[in-house]
C-alpha atoms as a PDB file:
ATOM      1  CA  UNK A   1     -10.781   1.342   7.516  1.00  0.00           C
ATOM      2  CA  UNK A   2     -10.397   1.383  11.235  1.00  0.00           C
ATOM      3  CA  UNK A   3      -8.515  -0.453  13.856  1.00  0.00           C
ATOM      4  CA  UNK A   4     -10.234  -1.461  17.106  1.00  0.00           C
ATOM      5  CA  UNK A   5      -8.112  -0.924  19.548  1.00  0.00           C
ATOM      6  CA  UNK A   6      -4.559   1.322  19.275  1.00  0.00           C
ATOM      7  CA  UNK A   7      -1.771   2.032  21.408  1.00  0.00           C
ATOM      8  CA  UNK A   8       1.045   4.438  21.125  1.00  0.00           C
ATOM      9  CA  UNK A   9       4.534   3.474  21.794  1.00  0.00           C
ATOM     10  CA  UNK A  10       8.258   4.501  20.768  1.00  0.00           C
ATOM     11  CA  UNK A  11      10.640   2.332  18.538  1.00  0.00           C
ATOM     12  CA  UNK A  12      13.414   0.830  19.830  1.00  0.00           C
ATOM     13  CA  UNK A  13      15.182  -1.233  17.079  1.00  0.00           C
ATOM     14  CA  UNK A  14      13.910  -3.810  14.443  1.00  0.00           C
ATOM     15  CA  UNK A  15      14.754  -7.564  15.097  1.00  0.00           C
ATOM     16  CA  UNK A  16      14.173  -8.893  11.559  1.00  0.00           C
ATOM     17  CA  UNK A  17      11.460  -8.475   9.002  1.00  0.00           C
ATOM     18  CA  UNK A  18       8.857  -9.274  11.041  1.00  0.00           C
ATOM     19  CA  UNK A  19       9.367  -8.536  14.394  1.00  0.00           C
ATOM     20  CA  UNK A  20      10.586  -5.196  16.347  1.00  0.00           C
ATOM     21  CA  UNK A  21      11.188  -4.204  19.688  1.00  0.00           C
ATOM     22  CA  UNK A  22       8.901  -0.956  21.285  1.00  0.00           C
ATOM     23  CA  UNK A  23       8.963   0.785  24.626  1.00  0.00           C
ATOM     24  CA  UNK A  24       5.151   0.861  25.435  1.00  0.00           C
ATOM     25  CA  UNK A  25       4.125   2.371  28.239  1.00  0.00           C
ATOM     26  CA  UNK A  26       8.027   2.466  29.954  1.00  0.00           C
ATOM     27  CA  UNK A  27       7.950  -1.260  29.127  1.00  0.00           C
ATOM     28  CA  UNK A  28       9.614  -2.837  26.431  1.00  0.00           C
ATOM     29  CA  UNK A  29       7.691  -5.511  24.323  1.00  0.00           C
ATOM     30  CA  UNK A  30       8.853  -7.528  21.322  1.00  0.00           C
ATOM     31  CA  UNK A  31       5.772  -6.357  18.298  1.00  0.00           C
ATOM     32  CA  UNK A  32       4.876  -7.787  14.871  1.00  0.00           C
ATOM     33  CA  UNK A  33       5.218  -5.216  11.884  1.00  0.00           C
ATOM     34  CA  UNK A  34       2.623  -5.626   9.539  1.00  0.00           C
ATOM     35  CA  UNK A  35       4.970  -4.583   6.643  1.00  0.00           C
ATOM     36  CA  UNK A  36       7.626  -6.280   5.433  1.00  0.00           C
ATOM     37  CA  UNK A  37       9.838  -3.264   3.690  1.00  0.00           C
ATOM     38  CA  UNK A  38      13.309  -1.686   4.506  1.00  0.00           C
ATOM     39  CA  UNK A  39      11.262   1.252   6.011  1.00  0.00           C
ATOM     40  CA  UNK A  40      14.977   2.450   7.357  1.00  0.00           C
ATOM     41  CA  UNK A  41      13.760   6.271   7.140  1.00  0.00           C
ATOM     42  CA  UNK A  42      10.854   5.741   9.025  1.00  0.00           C
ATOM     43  CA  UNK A  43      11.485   3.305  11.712  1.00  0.00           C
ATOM     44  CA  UNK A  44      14.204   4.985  13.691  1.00  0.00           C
ATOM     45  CA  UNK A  45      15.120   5.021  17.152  1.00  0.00           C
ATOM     46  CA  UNK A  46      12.813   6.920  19.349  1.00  0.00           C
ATOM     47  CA  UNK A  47      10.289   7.855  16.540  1.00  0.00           C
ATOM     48  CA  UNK A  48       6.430   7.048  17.803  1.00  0.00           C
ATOM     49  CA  UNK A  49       4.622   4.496  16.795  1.00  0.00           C
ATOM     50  CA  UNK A  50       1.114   3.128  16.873  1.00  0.00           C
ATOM     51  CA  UNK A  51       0.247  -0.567  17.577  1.00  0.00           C
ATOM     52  CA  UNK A  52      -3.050  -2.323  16.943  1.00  0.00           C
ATOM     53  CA  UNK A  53      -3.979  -4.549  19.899  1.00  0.00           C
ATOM     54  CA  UNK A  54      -5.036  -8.090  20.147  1.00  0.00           C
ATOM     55  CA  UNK A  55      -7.475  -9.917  22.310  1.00  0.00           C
ATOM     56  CA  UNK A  56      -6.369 -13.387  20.848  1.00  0.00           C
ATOM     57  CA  UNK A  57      -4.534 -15.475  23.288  1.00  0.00           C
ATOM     58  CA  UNK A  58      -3.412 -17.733  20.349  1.00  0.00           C
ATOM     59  CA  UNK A  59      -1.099 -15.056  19.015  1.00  0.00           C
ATOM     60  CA  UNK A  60       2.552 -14.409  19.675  1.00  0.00           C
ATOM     61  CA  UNK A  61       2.839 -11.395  20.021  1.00  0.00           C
ATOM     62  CA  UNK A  62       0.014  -9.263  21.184  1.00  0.00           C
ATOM     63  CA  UNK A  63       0.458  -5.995  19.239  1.00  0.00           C
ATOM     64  CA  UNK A  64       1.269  -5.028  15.665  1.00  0.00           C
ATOM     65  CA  UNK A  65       2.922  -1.726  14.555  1.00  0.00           C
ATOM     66  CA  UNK A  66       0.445  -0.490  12.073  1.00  0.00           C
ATOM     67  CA  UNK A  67       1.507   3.489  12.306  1.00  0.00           C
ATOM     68  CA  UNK A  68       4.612   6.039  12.343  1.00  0.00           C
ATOM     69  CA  UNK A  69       4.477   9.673  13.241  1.00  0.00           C
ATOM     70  CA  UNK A  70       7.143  11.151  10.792  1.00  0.00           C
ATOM     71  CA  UNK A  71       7.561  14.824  11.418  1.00  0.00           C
ATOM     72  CA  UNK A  72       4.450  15.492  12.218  1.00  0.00           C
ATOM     73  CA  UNK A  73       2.492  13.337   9.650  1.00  0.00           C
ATOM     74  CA  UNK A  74       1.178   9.987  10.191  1.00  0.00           C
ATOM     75  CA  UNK A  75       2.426   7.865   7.678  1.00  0.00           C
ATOM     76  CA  UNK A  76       0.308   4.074   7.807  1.00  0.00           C
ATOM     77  CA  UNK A  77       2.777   0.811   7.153  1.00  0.00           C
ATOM     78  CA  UNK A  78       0.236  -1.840   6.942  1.00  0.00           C
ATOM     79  CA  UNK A  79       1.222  -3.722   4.240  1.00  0.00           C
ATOM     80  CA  UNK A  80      -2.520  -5.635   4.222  1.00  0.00           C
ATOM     81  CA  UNK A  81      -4.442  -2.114   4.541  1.00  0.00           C
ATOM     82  CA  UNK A  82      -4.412  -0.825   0.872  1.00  0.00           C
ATOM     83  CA  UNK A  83      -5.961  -3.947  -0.187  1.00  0.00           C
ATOM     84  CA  UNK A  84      -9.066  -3.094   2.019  1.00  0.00           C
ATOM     85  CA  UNK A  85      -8.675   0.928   1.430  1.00  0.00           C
ATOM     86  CA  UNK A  86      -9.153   0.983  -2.400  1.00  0.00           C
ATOM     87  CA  UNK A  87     -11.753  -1.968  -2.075  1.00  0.00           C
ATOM     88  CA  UNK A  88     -14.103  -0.173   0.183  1.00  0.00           C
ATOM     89  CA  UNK A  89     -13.449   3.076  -1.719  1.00  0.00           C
ATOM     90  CA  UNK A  90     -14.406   0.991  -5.019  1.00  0.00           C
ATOM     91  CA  UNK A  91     -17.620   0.294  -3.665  1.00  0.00           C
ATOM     92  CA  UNK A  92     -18.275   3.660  -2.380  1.00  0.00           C
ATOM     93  CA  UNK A  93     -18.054   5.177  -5.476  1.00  0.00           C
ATOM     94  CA  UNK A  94     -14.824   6.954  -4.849  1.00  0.00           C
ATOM     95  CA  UNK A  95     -13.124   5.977  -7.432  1.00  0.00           C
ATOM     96  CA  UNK A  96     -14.394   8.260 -10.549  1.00  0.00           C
ATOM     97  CA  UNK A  97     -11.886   6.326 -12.930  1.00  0.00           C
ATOM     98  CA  UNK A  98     -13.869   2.782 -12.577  1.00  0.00           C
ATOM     99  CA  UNK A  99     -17.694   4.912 -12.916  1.00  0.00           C
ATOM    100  CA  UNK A 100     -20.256   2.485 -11.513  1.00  0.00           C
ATOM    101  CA  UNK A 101     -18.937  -0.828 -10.356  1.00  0.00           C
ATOM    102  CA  UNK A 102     -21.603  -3.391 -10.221  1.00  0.00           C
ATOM    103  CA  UNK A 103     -19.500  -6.832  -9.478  1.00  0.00           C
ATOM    104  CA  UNK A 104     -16.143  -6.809  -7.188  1.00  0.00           C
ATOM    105  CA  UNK A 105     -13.681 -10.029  -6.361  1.00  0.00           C
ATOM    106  CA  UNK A 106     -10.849 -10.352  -4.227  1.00  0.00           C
ATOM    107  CA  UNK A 107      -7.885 -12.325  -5.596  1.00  0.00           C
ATOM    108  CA  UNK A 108      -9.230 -12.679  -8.950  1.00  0.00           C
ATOM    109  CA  UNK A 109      -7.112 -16.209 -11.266  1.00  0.00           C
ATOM    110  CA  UNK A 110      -6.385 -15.028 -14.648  1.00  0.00           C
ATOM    111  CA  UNK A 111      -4.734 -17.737 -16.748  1.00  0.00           C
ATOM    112  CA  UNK A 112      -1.656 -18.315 -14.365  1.00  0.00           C
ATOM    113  CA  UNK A 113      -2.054 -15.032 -12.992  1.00  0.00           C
ATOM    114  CA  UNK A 114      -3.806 -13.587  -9.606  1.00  0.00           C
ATOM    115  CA  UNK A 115      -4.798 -10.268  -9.618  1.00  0.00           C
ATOM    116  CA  UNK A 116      -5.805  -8.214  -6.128  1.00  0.00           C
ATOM    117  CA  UNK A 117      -9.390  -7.174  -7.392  1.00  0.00           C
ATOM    118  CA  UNK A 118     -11.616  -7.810 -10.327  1.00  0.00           C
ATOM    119  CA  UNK A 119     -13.871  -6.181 -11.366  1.00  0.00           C
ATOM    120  CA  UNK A 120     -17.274  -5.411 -14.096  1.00  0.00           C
ATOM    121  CA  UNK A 121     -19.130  -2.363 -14.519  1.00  0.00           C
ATOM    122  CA  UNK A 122     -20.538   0.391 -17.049  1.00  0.00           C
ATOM    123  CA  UNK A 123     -19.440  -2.198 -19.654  1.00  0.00           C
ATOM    124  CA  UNK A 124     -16.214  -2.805 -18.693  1.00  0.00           C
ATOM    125  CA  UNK A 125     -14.173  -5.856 -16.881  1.00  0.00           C
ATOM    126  CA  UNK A 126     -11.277  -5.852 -15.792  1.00  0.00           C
ATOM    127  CA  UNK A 127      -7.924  -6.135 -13.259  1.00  0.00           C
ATOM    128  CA  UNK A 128      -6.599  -4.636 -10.681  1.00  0.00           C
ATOM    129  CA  UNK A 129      -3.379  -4.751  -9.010  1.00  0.00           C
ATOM    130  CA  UNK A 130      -2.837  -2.733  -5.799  1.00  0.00           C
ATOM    131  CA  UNK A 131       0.366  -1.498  -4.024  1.00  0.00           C
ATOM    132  CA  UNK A 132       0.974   0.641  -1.207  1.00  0.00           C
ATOM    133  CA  UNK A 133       3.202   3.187  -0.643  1.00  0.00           C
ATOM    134  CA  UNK A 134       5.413   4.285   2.088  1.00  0.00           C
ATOM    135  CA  UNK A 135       8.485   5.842   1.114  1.00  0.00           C
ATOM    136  CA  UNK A 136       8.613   9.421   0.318  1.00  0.00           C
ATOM    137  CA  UNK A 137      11.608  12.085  -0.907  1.00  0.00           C
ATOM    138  CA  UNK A 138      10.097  15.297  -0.492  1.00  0.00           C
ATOM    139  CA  UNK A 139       6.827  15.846  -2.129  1.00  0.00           C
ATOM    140  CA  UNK A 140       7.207  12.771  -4.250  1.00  0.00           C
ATOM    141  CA  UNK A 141       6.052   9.342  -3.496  1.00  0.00           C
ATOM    142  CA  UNK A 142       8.194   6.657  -4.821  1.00  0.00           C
ATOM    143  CA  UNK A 143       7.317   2.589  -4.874  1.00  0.00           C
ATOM    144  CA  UNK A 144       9.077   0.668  -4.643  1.00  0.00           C
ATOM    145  CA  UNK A 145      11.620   0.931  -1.645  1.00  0.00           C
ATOM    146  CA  UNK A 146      13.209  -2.679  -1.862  1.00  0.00           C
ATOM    147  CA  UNK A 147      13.858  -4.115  -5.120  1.00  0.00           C
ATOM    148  CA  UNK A 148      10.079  -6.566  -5.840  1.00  0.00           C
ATOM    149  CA  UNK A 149      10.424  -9.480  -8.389  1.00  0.00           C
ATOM    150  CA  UNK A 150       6.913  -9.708  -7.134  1.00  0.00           C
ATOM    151  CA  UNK A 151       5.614  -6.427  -8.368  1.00  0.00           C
ATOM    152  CA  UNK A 152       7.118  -6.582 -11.691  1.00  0.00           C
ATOM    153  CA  UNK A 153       5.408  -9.878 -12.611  1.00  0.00           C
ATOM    154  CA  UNK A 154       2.555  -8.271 -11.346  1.00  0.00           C
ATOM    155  CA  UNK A 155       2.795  -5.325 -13.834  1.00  0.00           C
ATOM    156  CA  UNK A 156       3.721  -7.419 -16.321  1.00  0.00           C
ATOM    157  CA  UNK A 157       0.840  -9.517 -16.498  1.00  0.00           C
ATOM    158  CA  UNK A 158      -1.246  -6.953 -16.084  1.00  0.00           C
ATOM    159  CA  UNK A 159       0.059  -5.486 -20.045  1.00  0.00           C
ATOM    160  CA  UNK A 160      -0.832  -9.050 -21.003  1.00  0.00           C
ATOM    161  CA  UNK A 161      -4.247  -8.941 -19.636  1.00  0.00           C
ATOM    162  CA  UNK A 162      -4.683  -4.940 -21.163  1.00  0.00           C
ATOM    163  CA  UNK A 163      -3.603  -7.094 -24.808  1.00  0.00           C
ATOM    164  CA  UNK A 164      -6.917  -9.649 -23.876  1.00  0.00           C
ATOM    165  CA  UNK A 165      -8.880  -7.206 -23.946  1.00  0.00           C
ATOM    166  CA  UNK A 166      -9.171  -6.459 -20.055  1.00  0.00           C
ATOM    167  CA  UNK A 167      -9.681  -2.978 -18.479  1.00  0.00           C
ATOM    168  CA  UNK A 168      -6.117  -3.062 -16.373  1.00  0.00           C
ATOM    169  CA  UNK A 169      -4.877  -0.780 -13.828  1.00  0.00           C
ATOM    170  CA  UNK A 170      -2.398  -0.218 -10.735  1.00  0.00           C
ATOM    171  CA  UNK A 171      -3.012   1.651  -7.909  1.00  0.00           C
ATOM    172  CA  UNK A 172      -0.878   2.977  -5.736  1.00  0.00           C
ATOM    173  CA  UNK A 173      -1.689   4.050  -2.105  1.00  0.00           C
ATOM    174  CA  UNK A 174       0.511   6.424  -0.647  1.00  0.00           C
ATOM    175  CA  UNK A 175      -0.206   5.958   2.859  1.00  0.00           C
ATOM    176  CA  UNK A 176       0.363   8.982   4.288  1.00  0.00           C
ATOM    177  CA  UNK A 177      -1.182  12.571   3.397  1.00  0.00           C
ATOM    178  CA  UNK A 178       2.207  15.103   2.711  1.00  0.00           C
ATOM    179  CA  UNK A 179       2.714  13.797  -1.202  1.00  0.00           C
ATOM    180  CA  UNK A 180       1.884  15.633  -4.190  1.00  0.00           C
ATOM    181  CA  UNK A 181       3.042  13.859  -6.517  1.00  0.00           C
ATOM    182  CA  UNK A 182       4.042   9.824  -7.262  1.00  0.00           C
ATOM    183  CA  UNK A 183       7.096   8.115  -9.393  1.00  0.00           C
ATOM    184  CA  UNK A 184       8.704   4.879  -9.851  1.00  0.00           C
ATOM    185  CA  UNK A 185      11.869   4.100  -7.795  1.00  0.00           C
ATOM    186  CA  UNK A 186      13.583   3.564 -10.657  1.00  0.00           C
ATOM    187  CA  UNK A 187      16.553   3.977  -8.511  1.00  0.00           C
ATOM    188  CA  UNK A 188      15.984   1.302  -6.457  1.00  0.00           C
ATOM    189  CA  UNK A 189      14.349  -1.153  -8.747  1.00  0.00           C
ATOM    190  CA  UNK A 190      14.586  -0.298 -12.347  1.00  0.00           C
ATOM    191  CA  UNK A 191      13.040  -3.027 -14.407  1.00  0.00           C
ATOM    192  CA  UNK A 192       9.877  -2.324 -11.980  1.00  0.00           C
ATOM    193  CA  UNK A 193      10.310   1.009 -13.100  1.00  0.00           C
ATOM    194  CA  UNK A 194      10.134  -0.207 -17.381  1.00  0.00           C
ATOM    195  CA  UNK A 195       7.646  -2.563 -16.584  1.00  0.00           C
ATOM    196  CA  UNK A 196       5.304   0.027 -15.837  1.00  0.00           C
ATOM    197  CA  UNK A 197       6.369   2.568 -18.438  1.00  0.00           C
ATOM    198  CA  UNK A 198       5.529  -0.166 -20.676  1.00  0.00           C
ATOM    199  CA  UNK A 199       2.027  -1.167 -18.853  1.00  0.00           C
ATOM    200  CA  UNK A 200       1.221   2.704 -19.743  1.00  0.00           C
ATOM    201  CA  UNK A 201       2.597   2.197 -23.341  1.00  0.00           C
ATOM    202  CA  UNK A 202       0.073  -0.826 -23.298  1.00  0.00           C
ATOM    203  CA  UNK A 203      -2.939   1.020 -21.926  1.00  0.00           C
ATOM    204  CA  UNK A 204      -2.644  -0.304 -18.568  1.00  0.00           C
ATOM    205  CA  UNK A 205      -4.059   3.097 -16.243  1.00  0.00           C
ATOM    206  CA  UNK A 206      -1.287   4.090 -13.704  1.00  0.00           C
ATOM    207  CA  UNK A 207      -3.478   5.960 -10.849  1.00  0.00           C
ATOM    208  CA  UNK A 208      -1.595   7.164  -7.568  1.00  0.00           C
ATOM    209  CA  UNK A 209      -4.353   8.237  -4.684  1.00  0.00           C
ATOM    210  CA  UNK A 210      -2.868   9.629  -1.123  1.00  0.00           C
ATOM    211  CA  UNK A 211      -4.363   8.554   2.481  1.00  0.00           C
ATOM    212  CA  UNK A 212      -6.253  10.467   5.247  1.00  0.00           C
ATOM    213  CA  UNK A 213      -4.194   8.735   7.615  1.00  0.00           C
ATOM    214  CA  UNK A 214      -4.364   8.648  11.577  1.00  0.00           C
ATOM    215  CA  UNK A 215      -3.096   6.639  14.231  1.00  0.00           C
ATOM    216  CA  UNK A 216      -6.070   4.339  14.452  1.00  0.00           C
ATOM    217  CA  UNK A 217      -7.885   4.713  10.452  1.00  0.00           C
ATOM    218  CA  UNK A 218      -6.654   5.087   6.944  1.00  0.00           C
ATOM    219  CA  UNK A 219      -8.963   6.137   4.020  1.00  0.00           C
ATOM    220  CA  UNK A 220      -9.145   6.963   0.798  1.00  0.00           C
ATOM    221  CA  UNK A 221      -7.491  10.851   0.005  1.00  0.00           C
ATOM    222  CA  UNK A 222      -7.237  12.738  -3.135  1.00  0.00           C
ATOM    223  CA  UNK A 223      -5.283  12.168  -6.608  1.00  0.00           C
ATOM    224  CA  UNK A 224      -1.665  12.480  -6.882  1.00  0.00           C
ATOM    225  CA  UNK A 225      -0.175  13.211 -10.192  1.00  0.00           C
ATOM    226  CA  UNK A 226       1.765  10.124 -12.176  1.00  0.00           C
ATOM    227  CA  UNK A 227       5.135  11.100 -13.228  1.00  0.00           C
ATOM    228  CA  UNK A 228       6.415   8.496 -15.131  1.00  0.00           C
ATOM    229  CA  UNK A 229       9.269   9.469 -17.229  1.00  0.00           C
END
């Protein structure tokens, strides 16, 4: 995916969740971050940024930090772009695991559940649950970086749709390109961590894919390997 219209700027400080303060262009203007995470090692004092731009005059704020440059690498903290990522790269193809996809939903109702995609092909239907990733310790991508209620449902239900019958999977996007490898936080969140040792257990697929990643596009990279434990 691409955004229209980018600006660089450096970070000042973060106001709350949802708001931040950026020195663009000498000037400083109060932002929206698209992402909703602690984020504490990448949104630091004086660290660039990148800010999509708005033409809407019925918005608050008129830019959105979408983009960090972290030591060189771009690392992507839209919190709404993963969603969009792994469905395009669905549809391309791009995806070997899922072969030939022939029907794709967005927010897909199962029982009391909602699932990010659905999805039928090469004789298989089934749910998928996206996440995306910014935190990283090294070489090693880790999800989550706040402790999510949210995502462990998610898992969760996804083990009970596997038990239906369903093709089930998670994905996780590491948005940014210097990872090699993925793992649970199970430092920061631990029953996230054994829900999805157990979604494995239950032959739910665990798949970890990295981002090409620049300050104004992030796509679909290459494989990471899953470690578990």
């Amino acid at each position: 995916m691409n955004y229209i219209s980018v600006v660089r700027g450096t970070f000042v400080r973060r106001c709350n969740r949802f708001v931040a303060e950026v020195d663009i262009g000498g000037r400083p203007e109060t932002v929206h971050v698209k992402n909703t995470g602690r984020l504490r090692e990448l949104l630091e004092p004086g660290t660039p940024v990148y800010l999509e731009c708005s033409r809407s005059l019925s918005r608050k704020y008129r830019h959105s930090l979408i983009a960090v440059e972290k030591n060189g690498t771009f690392v992507n903290i839209d919190s709404q772009a993963p969603n969009k990522v792994v469905c395009e790269a669905l549809r391309d193809g791009k995806l070997k695991e899922f072969g030939n996809i022939r029907t794709l939903k967005s927010e897909a109702v199962y029982g009391r559940s909602r699932f990010d995609l659905y999805f039928e092909g090469d004789g298989r239907k089934g749910f998928i649950e996206v996440k995306g990733v910014t935190l990283a310790i090294g070489d090693t991508a880790l999800f989550p970086d706040a402790p999510t209620g949210r995502g462990t449902k998610h898992v969760l239900e996804l083990i009970e749709a596997a038990k239906e019958g369903y093709a089930a999977a998670v994905i996780f996007l590491v948005q940014r390109k210097d990872c090699r490898r993925f793992a649970p936080n199970a430092e920061m969140d631990a029953p996230f961590a054994d829900a999805l040792k157990a979604a494995v257990q239950s032959g739910v697929q665990v798949l970890a894919y990295d981002a090409e990643v620049s300050a104004a596009s992030l796509e679909i990279g290459d494989p990471l390997t899953v470690e578990i434990g």
